[in-house]
Protein backbone atom coordinates (compact mmCIF):
# COMPACT_ATOMS: atom_id res chain seq x y z
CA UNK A 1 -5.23 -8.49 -8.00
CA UNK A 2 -2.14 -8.71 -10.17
CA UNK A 3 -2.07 -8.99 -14.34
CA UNK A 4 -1.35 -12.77 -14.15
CA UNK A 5 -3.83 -13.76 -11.74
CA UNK A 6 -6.76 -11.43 -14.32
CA UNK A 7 -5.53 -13.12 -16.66
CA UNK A 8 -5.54 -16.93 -15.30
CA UNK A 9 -8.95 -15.97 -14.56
CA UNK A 10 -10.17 -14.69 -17.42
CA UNK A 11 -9.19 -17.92 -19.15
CA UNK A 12 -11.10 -20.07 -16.70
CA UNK A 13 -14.00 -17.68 -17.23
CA UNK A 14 -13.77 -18.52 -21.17
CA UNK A 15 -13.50 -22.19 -20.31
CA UNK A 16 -15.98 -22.81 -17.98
CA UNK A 17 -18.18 -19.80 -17.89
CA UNK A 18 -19.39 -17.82 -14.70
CA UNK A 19 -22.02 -20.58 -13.66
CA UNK A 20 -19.49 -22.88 -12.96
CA UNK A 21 -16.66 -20.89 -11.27
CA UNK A 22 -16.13 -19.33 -7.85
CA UNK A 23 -13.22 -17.35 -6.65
CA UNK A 24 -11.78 -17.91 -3.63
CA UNK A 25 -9.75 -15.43 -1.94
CA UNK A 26 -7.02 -14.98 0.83
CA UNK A 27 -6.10 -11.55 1.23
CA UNK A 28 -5.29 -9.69 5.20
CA UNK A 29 -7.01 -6.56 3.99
CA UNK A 30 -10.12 -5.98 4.05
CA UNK A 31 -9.81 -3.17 1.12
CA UNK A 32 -7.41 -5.72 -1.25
CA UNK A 33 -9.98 -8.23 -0.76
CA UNK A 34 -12.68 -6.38 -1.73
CA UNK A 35 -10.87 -4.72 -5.04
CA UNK A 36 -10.51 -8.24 -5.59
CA UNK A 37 -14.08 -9.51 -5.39
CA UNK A 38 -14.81 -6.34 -7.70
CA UNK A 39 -12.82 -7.31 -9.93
CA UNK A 40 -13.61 -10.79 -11.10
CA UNK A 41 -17.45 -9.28 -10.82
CA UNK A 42 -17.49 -6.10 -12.71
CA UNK A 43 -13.89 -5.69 -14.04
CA UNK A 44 -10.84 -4.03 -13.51
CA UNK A 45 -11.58 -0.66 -11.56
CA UNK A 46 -8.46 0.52 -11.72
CA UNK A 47 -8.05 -0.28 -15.50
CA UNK A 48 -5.25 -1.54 -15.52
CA UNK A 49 -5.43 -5.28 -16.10
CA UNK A 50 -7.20 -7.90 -18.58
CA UNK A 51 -10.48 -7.50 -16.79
CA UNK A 52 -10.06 -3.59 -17.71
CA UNK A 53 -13.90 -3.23 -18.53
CA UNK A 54 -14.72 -6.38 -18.77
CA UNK A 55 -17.58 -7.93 -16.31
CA UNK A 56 -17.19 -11.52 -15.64
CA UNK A 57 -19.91 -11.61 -13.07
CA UNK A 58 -17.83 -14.44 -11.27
CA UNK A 59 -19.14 -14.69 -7.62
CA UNK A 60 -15.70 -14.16 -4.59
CA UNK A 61 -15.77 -15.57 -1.43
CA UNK A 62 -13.19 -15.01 1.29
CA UNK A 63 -11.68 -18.62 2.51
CA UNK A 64 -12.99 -17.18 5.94
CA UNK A 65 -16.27 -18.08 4.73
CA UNK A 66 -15.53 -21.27 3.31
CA UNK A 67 -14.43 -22.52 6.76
CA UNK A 68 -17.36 -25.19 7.42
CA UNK A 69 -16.94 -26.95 3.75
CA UNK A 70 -13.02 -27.45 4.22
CA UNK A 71 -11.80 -30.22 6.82
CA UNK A 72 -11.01 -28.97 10.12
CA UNK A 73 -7.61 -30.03 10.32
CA UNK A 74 -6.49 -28.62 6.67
CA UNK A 75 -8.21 -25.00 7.72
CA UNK A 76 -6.81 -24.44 10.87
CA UNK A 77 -3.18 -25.86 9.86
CA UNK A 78 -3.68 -23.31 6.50
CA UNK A 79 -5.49 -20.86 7.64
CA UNK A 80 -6.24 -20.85 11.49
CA UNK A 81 -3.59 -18.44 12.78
CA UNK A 82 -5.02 -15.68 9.85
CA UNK A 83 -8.08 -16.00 11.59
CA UNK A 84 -6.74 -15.43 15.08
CA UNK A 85 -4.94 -12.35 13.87
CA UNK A 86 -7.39 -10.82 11.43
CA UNK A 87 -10.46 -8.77 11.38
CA UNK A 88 -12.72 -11.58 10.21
CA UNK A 89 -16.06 -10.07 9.98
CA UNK A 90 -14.55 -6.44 8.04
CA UNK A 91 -12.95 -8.58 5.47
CA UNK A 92 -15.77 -10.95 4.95
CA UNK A 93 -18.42 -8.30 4.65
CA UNK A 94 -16.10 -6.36 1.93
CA UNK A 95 -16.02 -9.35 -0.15
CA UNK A 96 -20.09 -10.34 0.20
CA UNK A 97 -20.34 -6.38 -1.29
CA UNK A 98 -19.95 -7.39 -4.59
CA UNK A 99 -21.84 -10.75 -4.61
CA UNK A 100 -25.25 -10.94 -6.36
């Protein structure tokens, strides 16, 4: 997860607080995706970004799993062919590895 996007959510965290926040991610890899979800829960593992050591405790899921709460047209024109192409199960069960 790049500086900008730590940062963006760091401010929502501030704002809103970790009860009323989700992150939703899109990444190919399984790996990205995952250092991702660890991020926005327990900080920055690589140290390198705002959430350097700091544990937001924010809950990821991959859009993969979001699939039956977003209309069926909008997810397979946005997302469908990523889900053709993809490992679907590796990537989701990265990201559920650092939900509570």
């Amino acid at each position: 997860m790049d500086l900008e996007n730590q940062a963006r959510i760091k401010d929502l965290y501030d704002k809103y607080g970790n009860e009323e926040l989700i992150v939703v991610l899109g990444g190919a890899e399984p790996e990205a995706s995952g250092l991702a979800a660890e991020t926005v829960a327990t900080g920055d593992p690589t140290f390198a970004g705002p959430l350097s050591g700091v544990s937001l405790g924010l809950k990821a899921y991959h859009i993969f799993e979001l699939k039956d709460e977003i209309p069926a047209d909008v997810y397979e024109e946005q997302v469908g062919m990523m889900e053709m192409v993809l490992d679907v199960d590796e990537i989701v069960n990265e990201v559920k590895t650092y939900r509570k």
